[in-house]
Protein backbone atom coordinates (compact mmCIF):
# COMPACT_ATOMS: atom_id res chain seq x y z
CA UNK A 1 34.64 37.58 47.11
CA UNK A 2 35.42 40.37 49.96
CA UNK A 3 31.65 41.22 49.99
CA UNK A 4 30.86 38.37 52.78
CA UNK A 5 34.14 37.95 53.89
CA UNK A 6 37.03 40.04 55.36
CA UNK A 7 39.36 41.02 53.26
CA UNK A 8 42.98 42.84 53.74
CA UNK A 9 45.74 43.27 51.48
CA UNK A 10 49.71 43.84 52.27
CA UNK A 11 52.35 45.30 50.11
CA UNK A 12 55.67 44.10 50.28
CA UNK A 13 56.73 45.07 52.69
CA UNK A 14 53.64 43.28 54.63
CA UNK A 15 52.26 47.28 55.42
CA UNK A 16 48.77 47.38 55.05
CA UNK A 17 47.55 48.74 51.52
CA UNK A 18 44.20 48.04 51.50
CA UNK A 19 41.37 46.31 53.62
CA UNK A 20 37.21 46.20 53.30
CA UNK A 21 35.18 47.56 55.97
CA UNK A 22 34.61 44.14 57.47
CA UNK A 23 37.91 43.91 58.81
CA UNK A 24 38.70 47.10 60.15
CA UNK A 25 35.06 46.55 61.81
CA UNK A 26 35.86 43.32 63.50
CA UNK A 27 39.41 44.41 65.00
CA UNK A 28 37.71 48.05 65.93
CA UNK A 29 40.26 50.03 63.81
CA UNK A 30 39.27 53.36 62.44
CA UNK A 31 40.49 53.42 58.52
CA UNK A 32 43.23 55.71 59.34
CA UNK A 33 44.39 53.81 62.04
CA UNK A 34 45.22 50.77 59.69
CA UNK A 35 45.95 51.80 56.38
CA UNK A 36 50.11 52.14 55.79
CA UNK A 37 50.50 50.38 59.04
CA UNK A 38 52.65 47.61 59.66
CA UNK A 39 50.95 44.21 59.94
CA UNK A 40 53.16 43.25 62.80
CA UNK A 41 51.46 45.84 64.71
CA UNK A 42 48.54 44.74 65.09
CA UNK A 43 49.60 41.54 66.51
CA UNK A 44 50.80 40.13 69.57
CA UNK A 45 54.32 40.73 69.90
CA UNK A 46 54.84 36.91 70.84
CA UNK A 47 53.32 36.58 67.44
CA UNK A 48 57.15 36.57 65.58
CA UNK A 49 57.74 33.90 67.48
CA UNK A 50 55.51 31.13 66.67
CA UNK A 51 55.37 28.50 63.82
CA UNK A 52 52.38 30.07 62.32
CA UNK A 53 54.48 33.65 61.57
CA UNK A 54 57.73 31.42 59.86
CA UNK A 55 55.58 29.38 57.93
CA UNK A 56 53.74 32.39 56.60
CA UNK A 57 57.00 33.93 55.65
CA UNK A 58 57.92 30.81 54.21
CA UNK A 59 54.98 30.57 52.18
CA UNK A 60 54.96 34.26 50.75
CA UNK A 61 59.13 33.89 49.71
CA UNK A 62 57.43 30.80 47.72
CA UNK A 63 54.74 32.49 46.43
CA UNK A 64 52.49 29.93 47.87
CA UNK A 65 49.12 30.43 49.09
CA UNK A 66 48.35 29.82 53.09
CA UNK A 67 45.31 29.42 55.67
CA UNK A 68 45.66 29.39 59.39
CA UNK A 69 44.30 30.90 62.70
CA UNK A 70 45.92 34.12 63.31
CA UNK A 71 46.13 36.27 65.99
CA UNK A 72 45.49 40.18 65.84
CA UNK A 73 44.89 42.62 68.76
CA UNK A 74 41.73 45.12 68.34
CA UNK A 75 41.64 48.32 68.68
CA UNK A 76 40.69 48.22 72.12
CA UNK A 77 43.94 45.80 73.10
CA UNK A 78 41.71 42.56 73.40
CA UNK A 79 42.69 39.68 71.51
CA UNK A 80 40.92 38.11 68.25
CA UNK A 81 41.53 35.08 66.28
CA UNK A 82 40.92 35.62 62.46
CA UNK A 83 41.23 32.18 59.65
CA UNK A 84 42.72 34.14 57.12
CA UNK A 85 43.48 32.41 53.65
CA UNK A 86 46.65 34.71 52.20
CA UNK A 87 47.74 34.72 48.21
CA UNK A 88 51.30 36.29 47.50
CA UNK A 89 50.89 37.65 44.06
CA UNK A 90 53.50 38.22 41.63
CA UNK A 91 54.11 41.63 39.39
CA UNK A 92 54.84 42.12 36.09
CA UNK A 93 58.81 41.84 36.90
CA UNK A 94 58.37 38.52 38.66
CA UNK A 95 58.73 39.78 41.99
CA UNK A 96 56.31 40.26 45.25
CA UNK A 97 53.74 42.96 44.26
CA UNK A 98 51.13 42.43 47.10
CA UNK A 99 49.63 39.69 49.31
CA UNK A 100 46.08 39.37 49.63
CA UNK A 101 44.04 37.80 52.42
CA UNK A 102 40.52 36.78 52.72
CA UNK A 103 39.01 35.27 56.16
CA UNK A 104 36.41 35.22 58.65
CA UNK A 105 36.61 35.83 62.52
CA UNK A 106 36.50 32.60 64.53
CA UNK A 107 37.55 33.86 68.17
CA UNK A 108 34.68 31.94 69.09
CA UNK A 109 35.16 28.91 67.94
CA UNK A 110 38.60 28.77 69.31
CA UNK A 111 37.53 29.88 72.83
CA UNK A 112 35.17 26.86 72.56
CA UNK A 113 37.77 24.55 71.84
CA UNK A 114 39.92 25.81 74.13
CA UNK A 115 37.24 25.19 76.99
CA UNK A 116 36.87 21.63 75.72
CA UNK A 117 40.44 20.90 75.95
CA UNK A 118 39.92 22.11 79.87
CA UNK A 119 37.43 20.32 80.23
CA UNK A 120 38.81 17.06 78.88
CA UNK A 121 41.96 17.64 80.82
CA UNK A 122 39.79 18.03 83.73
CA UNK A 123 38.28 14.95 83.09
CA UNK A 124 41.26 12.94 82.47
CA UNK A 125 42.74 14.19 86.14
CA UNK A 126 39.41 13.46 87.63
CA UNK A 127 38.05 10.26 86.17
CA UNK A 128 39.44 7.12 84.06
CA UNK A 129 38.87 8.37 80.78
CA UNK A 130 39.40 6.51 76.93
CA UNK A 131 39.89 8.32 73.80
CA UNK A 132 38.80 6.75 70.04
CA UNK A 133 39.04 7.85 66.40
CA UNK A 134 35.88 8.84 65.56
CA UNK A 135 35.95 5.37 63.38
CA UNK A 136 35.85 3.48 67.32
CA UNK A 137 39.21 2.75 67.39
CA UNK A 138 41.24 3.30 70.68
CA UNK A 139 44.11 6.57 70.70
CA UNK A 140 44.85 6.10 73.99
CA UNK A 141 43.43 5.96 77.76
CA UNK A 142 44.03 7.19 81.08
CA UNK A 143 45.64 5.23 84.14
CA UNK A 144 42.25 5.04 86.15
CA UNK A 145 40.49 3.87 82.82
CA UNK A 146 43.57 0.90 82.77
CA UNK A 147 44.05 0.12 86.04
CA UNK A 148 39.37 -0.70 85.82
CA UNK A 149 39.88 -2.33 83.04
CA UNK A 150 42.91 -4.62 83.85
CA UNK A 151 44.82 -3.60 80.22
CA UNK A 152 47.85 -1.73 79.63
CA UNK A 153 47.77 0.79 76.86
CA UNK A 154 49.67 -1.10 74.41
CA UNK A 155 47.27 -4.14 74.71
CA UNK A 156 44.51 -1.85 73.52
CA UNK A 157 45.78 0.97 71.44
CA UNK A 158 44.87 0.55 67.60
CA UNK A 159 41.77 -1.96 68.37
CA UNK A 160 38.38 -0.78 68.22
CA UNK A 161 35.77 0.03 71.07
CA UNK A 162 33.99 -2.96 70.22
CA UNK A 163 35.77 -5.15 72.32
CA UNK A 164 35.05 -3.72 75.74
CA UNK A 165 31.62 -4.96 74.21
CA UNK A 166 29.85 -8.51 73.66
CA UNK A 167 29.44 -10.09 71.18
CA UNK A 168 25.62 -9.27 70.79
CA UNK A 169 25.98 -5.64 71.60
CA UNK A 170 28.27 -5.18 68.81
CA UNK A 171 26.44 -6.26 66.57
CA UNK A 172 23.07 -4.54 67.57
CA UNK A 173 21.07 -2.05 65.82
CA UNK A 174 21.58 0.41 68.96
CA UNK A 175 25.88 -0.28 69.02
CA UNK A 176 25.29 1.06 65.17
CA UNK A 177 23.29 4.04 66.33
CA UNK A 178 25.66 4.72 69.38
CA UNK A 179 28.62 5.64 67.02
CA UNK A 180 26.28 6.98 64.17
CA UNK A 181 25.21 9.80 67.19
CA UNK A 182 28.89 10.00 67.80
CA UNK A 183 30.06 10.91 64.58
CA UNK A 184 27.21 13.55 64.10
CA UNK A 185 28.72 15.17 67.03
CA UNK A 186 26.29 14.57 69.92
CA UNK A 187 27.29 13.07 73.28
CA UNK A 188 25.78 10.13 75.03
CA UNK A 189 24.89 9.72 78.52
CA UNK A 190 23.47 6.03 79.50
CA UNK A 191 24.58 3.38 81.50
CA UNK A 192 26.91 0.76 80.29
CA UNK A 193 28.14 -3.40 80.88
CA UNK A 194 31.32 -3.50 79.42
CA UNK A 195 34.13 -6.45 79.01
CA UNK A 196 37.62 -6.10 81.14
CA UNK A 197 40.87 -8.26 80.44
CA UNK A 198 39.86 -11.45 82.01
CA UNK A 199 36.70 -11.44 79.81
CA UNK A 200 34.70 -10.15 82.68
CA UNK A 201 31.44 -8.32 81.98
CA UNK A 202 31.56 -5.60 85.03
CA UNK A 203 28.61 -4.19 86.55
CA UNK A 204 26.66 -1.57 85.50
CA UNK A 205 28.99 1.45 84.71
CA UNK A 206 27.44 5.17 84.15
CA UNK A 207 30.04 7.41 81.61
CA UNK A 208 29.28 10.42 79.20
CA UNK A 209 30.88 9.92 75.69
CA UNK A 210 31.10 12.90 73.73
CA UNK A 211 32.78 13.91 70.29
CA UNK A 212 34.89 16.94 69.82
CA UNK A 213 36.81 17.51 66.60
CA UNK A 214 38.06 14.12 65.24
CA UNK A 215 37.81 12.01 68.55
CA UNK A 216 35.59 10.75 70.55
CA UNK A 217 36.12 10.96 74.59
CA UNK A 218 34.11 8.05 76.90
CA UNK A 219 34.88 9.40 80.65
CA UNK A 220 33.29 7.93 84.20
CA UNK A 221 33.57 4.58 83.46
């Protein structure tokens, strides 16, 4: 299994025992520098701190295996996010004898993120802005989205996108295909007639709708 994948293993006291070149290649560390080293420091010092670090513990008192997004500081002091699944394994006497942790590096799939959530938040100060469940229904929408529309949030939270929509649109071919590109994780970019609380069709409305990781944001309506 460590072949592909990095690979580490603590003792335990959670020093560092063993480890495949792949991980001391992605954090920078020369094989000297890591092995009998405390795991604790090679991470953030804030690290101790933070849900992810108790429910580890947690986990490895259990003997339970765990996955998450950890933090670990290269060699050179930057930071880099590893998804590391850990397996406390048990000695002949019943107690801890090592834990062992396969993973990849994803630092750049959480910088993405990251820079969508600024970007949505960005949005959401800027423009009126709804949010859906990738299955259409509504999570919730911003004040400039409700004040347009002439709803309050509880009047439309839980109901599905389909009735700022006529009837015919609904239950079109393209309304299909709009949330079939949706849920492949492509945005849209068109221009829109859409239904407000008096049963209104509004004019022509240009907005971007674009899926991120289990939701689907409509903005510039």
């Amino acid at each position: 299994m460590n072949r592909g994948m990095l690979s580490i293993r603590l003792d335990a006291q959670t020093r560092i025992c063993d480890f495949n070149p792949h991980f001391a290649q992605t954090l920078g560390y020369r094989d000297e520098h890591l092995k009998g080293r405390p795991l604790s420091e090679i991470v953030p010092p804030y690290v101790s701190k933070l849900p992810c670090f108790h429910a580890f513990r947690s986990a490895v008192e259990k003997f339970e295996p765990i996955s998450d997004d950890y933090r670990y500081l290269r060699a050179d002091g930057s930071l880099a996010w590893l998804k590391l699944h850990w397996f406390p394994i048990r000695g002949e006497n019943g107690e801890l004898s090592h834990i062992q942790g396969y993973g990849s590096e994803v630092s750049r799939t959480i910088e993405q993120t990251k820079e969508n959530e600024s970007f949505i938040d960005a949005l959401i100060r800027s423009t009126a802005v709804i949010q859906f469940k990738l299955d259409g229904t509504v999570v919730t929408a911003n004040q400039q989205f409700l004040k347009a529309m002439g709803y309050s949030l509880e009047q439309i939270k839980g109901k599905h996108h389909r009735m700022f929509c006529s009837a015919e649109e609904a239950a079109s071919p393209q309304y299909l295909a709009f949330w079939k590109t949706l849920n492949n994780g492509e945005y849209v970019a068109d221009r829109f007639k859409r239904i407000d609380s008096r049963g209104v069709r509004s004019g022509w409305k240009r907005h971007t709708t674009l899926s991120t990781i289990r939701k689907v944001i409509c903005a510039g309506w």
